[in-house]
C-alpha atoms as a PDB file:
ATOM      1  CA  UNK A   1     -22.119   9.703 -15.511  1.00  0.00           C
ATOM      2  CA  UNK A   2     -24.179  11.948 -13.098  1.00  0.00           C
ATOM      3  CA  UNK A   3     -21.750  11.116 -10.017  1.00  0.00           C
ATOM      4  CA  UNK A   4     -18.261  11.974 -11.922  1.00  0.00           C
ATOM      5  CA  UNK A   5     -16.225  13.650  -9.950  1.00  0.00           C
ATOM      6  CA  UNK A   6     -13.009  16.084 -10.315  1.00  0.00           C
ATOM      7  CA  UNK A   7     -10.221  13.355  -9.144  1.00  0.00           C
ATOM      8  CA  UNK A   8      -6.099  13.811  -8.638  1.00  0.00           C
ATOM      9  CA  UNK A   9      -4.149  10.836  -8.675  1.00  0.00           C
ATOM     10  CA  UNK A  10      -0.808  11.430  -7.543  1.00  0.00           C
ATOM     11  CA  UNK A  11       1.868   8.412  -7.756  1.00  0.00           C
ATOM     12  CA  UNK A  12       1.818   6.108 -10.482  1.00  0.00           C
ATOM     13  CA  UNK A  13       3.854   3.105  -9.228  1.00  0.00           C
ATOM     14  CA  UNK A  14       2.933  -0.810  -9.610  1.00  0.00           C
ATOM     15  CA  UNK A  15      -0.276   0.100  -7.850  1.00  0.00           C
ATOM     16  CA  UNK A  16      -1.400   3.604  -8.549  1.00  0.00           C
ATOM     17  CA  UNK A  17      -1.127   3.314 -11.968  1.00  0.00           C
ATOM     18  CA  UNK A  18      -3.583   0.505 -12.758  1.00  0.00           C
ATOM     19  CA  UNK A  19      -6.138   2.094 -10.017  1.00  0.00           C
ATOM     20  CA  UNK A  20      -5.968   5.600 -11.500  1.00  0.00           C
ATOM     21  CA  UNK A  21      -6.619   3.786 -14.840  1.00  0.00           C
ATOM     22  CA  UNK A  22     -10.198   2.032 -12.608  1.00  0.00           C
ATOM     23  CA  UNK A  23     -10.928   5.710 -12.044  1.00  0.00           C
ATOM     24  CA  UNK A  24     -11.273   6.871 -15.521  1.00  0.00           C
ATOM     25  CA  UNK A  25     -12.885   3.614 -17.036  1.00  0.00           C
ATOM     26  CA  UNK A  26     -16.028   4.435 -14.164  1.00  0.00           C
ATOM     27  CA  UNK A  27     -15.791   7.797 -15.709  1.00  0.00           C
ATOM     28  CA  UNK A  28     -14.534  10.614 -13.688  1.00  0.00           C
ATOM     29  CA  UNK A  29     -12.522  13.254 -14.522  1.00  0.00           C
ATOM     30  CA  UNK A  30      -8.891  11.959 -13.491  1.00  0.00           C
ATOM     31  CA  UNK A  31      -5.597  14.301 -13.535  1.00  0.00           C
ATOM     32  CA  UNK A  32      -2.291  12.581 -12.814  1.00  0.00           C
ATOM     33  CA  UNK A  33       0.844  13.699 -11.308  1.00  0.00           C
ATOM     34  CA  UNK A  34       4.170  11.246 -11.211  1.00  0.00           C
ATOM     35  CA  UNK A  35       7.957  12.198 -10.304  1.00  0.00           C
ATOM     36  CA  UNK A  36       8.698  10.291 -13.315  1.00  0.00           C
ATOM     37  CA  UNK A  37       6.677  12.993 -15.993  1.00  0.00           C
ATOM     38  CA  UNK A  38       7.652  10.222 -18.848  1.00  0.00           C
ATOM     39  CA  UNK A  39       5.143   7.898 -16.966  1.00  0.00           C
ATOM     40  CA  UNK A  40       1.878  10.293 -16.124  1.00  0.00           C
ATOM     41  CA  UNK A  41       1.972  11.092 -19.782  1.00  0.00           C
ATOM     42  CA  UNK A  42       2.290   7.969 -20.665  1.00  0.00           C
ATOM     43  CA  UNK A  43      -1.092   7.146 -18.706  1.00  0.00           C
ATOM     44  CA  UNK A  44      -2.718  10.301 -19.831  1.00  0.00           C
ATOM     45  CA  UNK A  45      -2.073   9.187 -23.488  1.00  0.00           C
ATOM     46  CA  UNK A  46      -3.399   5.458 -22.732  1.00  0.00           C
ATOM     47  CA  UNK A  47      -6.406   6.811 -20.614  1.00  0.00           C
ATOM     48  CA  UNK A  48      -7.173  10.146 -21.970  1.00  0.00           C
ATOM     49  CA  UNK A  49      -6.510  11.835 -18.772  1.00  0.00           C
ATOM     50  CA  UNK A  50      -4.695  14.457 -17.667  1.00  0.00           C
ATOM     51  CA  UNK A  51      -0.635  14.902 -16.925  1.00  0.00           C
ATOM     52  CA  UNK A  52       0.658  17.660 -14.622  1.00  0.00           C
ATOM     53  CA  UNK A  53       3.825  18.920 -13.601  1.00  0.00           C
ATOM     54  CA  UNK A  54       3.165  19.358  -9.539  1.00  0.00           C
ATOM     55  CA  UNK A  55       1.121  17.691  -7.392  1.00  0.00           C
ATOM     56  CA  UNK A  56      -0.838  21.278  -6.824  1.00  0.00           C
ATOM     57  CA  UNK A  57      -1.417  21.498 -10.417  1.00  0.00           C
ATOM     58  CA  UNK A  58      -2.814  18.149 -10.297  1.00  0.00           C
ATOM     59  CA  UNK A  59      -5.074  18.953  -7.306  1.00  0.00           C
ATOM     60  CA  UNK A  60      -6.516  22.215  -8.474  1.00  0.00           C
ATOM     61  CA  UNK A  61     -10.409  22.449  -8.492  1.00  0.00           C
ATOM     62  CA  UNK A  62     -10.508  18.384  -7.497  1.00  0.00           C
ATOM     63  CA  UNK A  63     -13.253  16.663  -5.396  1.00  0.00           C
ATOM     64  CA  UNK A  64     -11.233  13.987  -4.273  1.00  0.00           C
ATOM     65  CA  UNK A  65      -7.542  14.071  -4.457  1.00  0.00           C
ATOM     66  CA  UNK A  66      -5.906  10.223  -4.036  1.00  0.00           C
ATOM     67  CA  UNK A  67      -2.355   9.864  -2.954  1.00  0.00           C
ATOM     68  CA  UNK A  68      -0.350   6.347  -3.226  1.00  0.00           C
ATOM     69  CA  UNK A  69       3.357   7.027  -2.792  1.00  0.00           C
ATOM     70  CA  UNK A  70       6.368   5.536  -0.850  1.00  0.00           C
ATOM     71  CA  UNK A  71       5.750   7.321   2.731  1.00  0.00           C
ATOM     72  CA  UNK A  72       5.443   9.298   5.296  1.00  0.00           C
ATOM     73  CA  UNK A  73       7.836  11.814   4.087  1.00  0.00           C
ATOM     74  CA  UNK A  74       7.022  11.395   0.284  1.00  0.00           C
ATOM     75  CA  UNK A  75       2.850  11.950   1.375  1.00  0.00           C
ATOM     76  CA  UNK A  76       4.574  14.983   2.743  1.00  0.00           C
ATOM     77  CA  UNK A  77       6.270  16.343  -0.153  1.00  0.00           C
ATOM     78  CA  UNK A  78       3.552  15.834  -2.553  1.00  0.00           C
ATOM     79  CA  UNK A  79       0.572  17.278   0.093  1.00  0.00           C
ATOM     80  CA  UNK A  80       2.661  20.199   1.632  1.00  0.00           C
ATOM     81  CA  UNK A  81       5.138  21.114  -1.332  1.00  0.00           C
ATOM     82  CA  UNK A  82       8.654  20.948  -2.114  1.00  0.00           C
ATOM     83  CA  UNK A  83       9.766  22.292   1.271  1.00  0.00           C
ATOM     84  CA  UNK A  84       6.647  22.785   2.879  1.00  0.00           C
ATOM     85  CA  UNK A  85       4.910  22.117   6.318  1.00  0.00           C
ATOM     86  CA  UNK A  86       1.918  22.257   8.072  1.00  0.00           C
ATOM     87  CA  UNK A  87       1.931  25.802   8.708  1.00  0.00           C
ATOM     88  CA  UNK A  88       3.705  26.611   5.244  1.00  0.00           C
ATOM     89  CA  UNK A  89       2.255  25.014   2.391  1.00  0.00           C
ATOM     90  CA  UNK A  90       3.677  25.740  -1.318  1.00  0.00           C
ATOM     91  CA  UNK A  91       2.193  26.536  -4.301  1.00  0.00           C
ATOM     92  CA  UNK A  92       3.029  23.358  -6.097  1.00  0.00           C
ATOM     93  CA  UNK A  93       1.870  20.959  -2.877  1.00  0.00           C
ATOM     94  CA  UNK A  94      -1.738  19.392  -3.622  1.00  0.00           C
ATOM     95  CA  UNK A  95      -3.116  21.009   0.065  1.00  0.00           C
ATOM     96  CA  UNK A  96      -2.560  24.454  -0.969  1.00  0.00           C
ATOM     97  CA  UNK A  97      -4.641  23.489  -4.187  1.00  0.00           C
ATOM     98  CA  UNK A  98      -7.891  22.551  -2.431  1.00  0.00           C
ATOM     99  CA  UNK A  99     -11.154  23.534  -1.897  1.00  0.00           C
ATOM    100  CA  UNK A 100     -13.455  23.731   0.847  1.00  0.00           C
ATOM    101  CA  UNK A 101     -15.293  20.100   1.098  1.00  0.00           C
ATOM    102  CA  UNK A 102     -12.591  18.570  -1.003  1.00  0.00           C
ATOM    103  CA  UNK A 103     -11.224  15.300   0.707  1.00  0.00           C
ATOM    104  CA  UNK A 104      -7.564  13.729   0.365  1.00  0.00           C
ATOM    105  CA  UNK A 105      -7.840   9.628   0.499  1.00  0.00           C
ATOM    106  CA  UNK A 106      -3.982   8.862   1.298  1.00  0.00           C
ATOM    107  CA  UNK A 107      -3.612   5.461   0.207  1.00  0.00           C
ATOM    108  CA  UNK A 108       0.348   5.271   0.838  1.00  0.00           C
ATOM    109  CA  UNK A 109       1.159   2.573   3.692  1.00  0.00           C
ATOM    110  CA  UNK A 110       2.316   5.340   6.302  1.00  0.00           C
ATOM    111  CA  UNK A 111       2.462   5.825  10.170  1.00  0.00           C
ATOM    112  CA  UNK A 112      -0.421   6.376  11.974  1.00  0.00           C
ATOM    113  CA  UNK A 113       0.677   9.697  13.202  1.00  0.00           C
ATOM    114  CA  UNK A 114       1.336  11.044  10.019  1.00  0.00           C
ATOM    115  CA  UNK A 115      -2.712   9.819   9.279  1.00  0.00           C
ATOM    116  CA  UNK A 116      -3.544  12.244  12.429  1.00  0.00           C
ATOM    117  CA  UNK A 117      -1.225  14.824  11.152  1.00  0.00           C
ATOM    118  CA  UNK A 118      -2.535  15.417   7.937  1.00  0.00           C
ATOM    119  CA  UNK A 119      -6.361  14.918   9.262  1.00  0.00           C
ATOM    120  CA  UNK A 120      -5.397  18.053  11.027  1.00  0.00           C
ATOM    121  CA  UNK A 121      -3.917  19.982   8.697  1.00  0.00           C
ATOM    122  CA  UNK A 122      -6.450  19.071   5.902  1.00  0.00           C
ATOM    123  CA  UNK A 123      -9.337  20.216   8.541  1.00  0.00           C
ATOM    124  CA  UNK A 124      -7.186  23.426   8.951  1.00  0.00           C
ATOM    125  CA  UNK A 125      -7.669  24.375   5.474  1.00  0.00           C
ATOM    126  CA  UNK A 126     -11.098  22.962   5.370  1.00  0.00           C
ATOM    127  CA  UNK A 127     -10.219  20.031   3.697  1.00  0.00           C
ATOM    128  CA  UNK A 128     -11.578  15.953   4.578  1.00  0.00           C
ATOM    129  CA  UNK A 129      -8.998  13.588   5.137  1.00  0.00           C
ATOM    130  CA  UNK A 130      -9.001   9.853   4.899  1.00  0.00           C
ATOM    131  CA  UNK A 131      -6.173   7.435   5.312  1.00  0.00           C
ATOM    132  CA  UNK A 132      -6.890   4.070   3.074  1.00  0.00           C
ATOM    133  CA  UNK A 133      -4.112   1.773   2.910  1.00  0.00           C
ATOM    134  CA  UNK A 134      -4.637  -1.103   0.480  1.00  0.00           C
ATOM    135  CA  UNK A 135      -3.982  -4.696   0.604  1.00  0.00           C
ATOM    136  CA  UNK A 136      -4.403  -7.062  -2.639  1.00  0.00           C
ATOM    137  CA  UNK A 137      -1.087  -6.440  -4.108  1.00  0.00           C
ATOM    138  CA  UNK A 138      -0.467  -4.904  -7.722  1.00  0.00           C
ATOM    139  CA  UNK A 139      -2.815  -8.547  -8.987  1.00  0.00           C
ATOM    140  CA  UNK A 140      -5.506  -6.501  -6.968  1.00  0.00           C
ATOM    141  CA  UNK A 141      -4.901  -3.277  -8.166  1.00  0.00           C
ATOM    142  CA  UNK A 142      -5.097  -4.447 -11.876  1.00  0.00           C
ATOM    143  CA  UNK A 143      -8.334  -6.374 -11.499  1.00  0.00           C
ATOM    144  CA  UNK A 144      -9.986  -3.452  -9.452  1.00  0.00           C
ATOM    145  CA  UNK A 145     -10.166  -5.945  -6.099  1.00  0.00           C
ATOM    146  CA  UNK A 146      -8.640  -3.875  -3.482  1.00  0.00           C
ATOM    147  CA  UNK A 147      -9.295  -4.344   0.158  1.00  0.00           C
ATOM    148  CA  UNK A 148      -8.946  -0.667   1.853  1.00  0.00           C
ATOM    149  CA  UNK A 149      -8.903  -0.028   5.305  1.00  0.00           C
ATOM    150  CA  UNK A 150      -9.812   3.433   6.256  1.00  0.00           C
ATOM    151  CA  UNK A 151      -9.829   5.823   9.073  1.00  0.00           C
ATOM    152  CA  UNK A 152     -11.280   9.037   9.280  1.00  0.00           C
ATOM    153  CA  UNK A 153     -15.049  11.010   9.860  1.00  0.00           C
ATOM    154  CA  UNK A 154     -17.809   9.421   8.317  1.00  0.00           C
ATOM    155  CA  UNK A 155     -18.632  12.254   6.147  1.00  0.00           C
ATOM    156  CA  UNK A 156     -15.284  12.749   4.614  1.00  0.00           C
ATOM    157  CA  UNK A 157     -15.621   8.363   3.599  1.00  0.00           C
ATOM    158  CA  UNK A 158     -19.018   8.932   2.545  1.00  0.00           C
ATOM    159  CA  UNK A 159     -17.919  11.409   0.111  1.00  0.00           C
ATOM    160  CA  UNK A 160     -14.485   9.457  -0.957  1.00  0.00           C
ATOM    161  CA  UNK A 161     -16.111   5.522  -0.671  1.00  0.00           C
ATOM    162  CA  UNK A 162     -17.761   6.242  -4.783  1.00  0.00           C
ATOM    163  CA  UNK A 163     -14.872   7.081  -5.865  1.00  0.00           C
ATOM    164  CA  UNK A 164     -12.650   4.276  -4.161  1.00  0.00           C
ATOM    165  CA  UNK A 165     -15.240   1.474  -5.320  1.00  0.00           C
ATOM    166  CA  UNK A 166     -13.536   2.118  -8.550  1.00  0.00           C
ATOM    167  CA  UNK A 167     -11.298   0.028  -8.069  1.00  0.00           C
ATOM    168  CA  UNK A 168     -12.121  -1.984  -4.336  1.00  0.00           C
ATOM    169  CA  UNK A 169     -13.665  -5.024  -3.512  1.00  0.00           C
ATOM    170  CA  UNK A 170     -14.194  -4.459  -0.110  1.00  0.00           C
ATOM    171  CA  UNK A 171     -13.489  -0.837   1.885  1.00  0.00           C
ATOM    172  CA  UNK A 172     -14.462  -0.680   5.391  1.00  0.00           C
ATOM    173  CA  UNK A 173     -14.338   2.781   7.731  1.00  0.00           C
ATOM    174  CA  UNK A 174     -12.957   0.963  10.750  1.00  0.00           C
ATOM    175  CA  UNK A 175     -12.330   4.098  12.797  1.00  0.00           C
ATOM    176  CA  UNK A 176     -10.971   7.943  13.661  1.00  0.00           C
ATOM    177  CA  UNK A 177      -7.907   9.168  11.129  1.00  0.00           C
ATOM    178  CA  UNK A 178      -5.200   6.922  11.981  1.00  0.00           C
ATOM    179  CA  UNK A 179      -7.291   3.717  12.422  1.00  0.00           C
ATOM    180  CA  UNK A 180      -6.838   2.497   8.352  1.00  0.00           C
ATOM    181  CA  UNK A 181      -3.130   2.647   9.131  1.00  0.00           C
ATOM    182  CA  UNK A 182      -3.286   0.821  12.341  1.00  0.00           C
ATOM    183  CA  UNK A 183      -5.643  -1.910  10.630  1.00  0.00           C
ATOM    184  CA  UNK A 184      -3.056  -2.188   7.571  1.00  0.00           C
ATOM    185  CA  UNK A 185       0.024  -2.857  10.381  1.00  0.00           C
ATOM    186  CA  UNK A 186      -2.662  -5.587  11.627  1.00  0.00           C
ATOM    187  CA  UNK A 187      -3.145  -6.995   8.119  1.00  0.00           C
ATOM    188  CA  UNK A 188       0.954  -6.921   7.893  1.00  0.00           C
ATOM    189  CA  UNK A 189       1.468  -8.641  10.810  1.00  0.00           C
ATOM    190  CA  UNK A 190      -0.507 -11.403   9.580  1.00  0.00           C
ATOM    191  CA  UNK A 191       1.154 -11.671   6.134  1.00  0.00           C
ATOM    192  CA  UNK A 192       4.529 -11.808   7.684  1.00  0.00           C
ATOM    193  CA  UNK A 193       3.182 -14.745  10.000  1.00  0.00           C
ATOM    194  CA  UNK A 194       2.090 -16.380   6.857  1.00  0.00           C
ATOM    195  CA  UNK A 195       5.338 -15.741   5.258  1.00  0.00           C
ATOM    196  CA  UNK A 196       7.457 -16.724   8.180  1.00  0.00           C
ATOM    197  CA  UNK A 197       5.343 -20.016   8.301  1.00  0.00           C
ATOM    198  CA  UNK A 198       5.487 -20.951   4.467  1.00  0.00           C
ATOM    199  CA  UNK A 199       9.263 -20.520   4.336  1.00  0.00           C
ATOM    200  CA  UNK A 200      10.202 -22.197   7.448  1.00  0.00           C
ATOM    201  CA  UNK A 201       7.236 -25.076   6.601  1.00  0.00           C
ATOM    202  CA  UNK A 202       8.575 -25.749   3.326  1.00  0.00           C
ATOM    203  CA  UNK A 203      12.032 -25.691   4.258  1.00  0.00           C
ATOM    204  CA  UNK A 204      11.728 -28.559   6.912  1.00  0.00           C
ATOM    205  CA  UNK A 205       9.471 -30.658   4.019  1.00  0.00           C
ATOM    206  CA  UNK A 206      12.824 -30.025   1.722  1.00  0.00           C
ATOM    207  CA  UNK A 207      15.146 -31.189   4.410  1.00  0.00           C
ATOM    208  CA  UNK A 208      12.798 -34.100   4.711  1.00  0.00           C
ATOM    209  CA  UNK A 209      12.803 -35.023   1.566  1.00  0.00           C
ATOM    210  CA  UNK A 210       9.041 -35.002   1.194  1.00  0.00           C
ATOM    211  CA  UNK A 211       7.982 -34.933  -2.604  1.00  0.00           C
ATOM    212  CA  UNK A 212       6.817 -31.215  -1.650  1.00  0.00           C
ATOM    213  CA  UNK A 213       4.314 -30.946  -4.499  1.00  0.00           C
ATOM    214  CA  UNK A 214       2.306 -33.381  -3.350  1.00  0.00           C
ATOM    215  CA  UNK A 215       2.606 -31.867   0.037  1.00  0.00           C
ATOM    216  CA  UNK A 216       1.364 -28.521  -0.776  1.00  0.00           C
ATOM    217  CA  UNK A 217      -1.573 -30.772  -2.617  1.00  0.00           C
ATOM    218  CA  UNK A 218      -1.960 -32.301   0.718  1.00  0.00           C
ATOM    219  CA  UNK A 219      -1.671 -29.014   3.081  1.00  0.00           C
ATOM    220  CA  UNK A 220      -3.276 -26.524   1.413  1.00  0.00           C
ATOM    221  CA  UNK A 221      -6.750 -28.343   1.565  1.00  0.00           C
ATOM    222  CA  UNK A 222      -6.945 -28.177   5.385  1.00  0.00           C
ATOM    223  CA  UNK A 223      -6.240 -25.875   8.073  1.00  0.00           C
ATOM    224  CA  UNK A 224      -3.266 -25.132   7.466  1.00  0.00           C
ATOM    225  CA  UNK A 225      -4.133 -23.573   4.180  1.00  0.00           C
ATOM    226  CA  UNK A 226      -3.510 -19.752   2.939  1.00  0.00           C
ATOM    227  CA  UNK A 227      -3.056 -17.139   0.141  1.00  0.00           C
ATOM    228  CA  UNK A 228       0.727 -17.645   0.744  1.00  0.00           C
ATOM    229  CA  UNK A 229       0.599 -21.155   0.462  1.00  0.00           C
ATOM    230  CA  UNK A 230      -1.915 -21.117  -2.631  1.00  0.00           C
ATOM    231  CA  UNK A 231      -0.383 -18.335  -4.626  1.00  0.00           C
ATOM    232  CA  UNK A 232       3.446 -18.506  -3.785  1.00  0.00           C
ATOM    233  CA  UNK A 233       3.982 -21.925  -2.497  1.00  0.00           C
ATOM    234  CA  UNK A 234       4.810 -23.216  -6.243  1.00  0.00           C
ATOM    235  CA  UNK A 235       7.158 -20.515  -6.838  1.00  0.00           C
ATOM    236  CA  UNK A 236       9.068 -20.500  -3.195  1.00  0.00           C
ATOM    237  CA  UNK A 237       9.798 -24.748  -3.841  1.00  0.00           C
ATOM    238  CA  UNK A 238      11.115 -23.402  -7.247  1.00  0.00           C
ATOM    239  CA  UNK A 239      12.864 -20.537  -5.841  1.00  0.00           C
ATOM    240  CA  UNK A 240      11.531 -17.736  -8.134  1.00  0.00           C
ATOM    241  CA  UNK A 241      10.974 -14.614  -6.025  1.00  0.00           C
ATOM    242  CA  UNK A 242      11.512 -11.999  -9.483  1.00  0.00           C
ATOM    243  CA  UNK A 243       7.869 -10.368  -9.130  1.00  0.00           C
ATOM    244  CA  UNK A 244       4.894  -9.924  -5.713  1.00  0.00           C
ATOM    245  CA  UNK A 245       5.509  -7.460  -2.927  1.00  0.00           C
ATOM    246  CA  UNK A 246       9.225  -6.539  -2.200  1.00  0.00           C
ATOM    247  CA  UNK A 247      11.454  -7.594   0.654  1.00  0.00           C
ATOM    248  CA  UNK A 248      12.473  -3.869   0.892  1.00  0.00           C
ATOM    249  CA  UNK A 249       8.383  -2.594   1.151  1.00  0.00           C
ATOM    250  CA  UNK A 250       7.839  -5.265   3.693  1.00  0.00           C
ATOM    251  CA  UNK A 251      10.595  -4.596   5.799  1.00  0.00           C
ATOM    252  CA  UNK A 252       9.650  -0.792   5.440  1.00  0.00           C
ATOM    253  CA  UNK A 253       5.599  -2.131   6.724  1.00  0.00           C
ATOM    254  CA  UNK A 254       6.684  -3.900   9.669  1.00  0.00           C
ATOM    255  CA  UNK A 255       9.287  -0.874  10.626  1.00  0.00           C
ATOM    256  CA  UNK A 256       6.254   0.879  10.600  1.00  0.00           C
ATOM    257  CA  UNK A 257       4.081  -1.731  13.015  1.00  0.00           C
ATOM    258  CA  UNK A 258       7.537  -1.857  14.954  1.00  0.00           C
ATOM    259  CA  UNK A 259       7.305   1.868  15.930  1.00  0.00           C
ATOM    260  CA  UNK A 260       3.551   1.569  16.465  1.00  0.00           C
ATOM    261  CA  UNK A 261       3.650  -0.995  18.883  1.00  0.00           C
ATOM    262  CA  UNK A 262       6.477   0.339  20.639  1.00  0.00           C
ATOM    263  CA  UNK A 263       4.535   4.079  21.230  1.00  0.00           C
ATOM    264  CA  UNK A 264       1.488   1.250  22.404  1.00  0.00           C
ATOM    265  CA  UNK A 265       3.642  -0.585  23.935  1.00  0.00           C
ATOM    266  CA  UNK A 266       2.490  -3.574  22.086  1.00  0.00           C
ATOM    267  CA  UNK A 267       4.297  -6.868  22.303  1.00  0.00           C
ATOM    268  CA  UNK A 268       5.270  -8.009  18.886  1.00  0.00           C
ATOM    269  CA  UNK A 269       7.884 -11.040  18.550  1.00  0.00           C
ATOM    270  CA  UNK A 270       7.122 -12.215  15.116  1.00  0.00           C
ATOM    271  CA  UNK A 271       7.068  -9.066  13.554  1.00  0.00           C
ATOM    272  CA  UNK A 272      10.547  -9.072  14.657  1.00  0.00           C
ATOM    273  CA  UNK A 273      11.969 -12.170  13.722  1.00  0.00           C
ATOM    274  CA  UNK A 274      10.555 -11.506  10.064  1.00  0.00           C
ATOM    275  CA  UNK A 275      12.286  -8.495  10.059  1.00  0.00           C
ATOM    276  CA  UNK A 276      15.345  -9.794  10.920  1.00  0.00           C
ATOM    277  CA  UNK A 277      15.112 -12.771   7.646  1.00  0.00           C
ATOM    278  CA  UNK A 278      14.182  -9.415   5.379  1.00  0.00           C
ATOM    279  CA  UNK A 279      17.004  -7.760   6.771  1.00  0.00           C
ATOM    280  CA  UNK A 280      19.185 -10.808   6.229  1.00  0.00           C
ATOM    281  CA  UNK A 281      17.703 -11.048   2.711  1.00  0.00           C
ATOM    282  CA  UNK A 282      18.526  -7.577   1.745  1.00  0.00           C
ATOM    283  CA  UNK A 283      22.213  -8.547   2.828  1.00  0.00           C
ATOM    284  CA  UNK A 284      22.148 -10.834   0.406  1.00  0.00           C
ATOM    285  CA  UNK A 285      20.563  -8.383  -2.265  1.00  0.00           C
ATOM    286  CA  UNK A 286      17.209  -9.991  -2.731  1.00  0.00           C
ATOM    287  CA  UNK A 287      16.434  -6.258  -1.881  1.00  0.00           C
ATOM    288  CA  UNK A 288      13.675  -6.252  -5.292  1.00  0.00           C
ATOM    289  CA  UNK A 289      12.643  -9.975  -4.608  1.00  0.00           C
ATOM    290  CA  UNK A 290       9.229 -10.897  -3.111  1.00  0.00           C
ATOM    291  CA  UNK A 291       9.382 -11.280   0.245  1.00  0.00           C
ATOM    292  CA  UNK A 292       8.643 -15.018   0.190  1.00  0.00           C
ATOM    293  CA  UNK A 293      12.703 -15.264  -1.000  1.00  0.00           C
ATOM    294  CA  UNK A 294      13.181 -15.465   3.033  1.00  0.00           C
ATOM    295  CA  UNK A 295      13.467 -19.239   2.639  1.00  0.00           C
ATOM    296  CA  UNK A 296      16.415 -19.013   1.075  1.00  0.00           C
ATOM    297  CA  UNK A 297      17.499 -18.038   4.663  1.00  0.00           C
ATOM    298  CA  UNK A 298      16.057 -21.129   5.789  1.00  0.00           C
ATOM    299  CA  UNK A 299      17.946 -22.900   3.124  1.00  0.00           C
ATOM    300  CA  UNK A 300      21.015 -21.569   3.679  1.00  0.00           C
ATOM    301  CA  UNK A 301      20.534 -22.299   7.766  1.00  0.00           C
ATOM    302  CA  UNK A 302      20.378 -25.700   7.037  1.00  0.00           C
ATOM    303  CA  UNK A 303      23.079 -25.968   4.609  1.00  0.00           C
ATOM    304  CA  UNK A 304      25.694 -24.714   6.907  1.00  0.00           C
END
C-alpha cells in the first residue's frame, strides 16, 4: 500500500496484541517487542511480522513507534532503556533508536506528567510525541473499534492518526501532550460512576427481591441505561466477574485521576469511594476479576 509505514509495537498484552495484529492486516511494516519473547514470536509467526529482543531493536529505522504497556515507569523502561533517563538513554531503549520526524504514540494509561515528560524528551532528540490512551476494552481492541484520546502538536497526530485508524473507531486530538491522559482520567471517572451505580443499583433490586431480569429489561430502555448495564448487568446478577477490565487496572486508573486532581486541586468524591470497593475487592482477592465484582461488596454489606 503506498502509505505503509515502518511501525514498532512494543507490549503485547490483552490489548496490544490484537491492535498490532490491525496494523499488519492494513499493511505496514510492523516489528514487535514483548518482555515475554515466547509471545512476540508467537505474533510474528501468526502475522508475519517481526520479533525483537529490545525495544531499540524494535524501534530502529521506524516511522511510528506505538507503546501500550503497564505505566509510567514501564513507558520508561522500554523508551529510555534498561536504566536509562532523559538525559541518558541506552542502546536497547526505543528513543535512542529514532529518527528525526519519527513520532512515539504512547498508548499506555499513564500520568499526565509523564505525557509532558516524554513530549520533551522525544522533541530533544527530534522525535514527535503523542500520548493516546484507549478506551473500548480488549472487545475493542479485537474488532479494531478503539476510542483514543490524544494529546500532543498537530503535526506529530497528523503523521501518527493513519496509522492509529488501524485499529480506532474514533481518535480525537483534544489538546497539548498531556491532554489524551487527562481526557482518559475523565473517561475513568465516568466508568467508575457507572460501575459504582450498577453494583449498588442491582444490589438494592436483590435485597428487594425484584425478579432482576426483568428489571434490567425494564431499566436499561430509559435513562437510566448504559454500557455497564447492557454488557455486564447479566453477568454481575450472576456473579461472574472471570474476564473485562481488572479490579487491579482500575484501581491503578483512578490512582492516577487521584494524583491528577490533587496537583489541580480537583474535587473528586466518587473516584474515591470506588477506590475504596476496589481496594476492598482486592482484599478479598478478586485482584484479576472485572471490576464490576464490587457488588459483591454490596452483597456482603447487606448480609452482615
Amino acid at each position: 500500500m503506498a502509505d505503509s509505514k515502518t511501525c514498532a509495537f512494543i507490549g503485547l498484552g490483552n490489548m496490544g496484541y490484537p491492535m498490532a495484529g490491525h496494523l499488519a492486516a492494513a499493511g505496514h511494516d510492523v516489528r514487535v517487542f514483548n518482555r515475554t519473547s515466547a509471545k512476540a514470536e508467537k505474533w510474528a509467526a501468526e502475522h508475519a511480522g517481526t520479533a525483537c529482543a529490545t525495544p531499540g531493536e524494535a524501534a530502529a529505522d521506524a516511522n511510528v513507534v506505538l507503546v501500550c504497556v503497564g505505566g509510567d515507569d514501564d513507558v520508561r523502561q522500554v523508551l529510555y532503556g534498561d536504566g536509562g533517563s532523559p538525559d541518558d538513554l541506552k542502546a536497547d531503549g526505543a528513543l535512542a533508536a529514532l529518527s528525526d520526524g519519527a513520532v512515539v504514540v504512547d498508548h499506555t494509561t499513564a500520568s499526565a506528567n509523564l505525557a509532558r515528560e516524554l513530549a520533551e524528551s522525544c522533541g530533544a532528540v527530534g522525535v514527535g510525541f503523542v500520548d493516546a490512551p484507549i478506551s473500548g476494552g480488549q472487545a475493542g481492541a479485537e474488532a479494531g473499534q478503539l476510542s483514543v484520546m490524544c494529546g500532543g502538536n498537530q503535526g506529530h497526530f497528523d503523521s501518527a492518526q493513519p496509522v492509529i485508524d488501524s485499529y480506532a473507531k474514533a481518535i480525537t486530538l483534544v489538546g497539548p501532550a498531556g491532554a489524551g491522559q487527562t481526557t482518559k482520567m475523565v473517561n475513568q471517572i465516568l466508568c467508575a460512576g457507572a460501575i459504582q451505580g450498577a453494583a449498588e443499583a442491582l444490589a438494592f433490586g436483590e435485597r428487594a427481591g425484584l425478579d432482576m431480569n426483568l428489571v434490567l429489561q425494564a431499566v436499561t430502555q430509559g435513562a437510566a441505561g448504559s454500557w455497564y448495564l447492557s454488557n455486564r448487568g447479566e453477568t454481575m446478577l450472576a456473579d461472574e466477574f472471570d474476564f473485562g477490565f481488572a479490579v487491579d487496572w482500575m484501581a491503578k486508573d483512578l490512582g492516577l485521576v487521584s494524583d491528577e486532581a490533587q496537583r489541580l486541586g480537583a474535587n473528586t468524591p466518587l473516584t474515591a469511594m470506588t477506590k475504596n470497593y476496589l481496594s476492598d475487592s482486592q482484599g478479598a482477592g478478586d485482584n484479576r476479576m472485572d471490576a464490576t465484582v464490587i457488588i459483591r461488596r454490596y452483597r456482603e454489606q447487606q448480609e452482615s
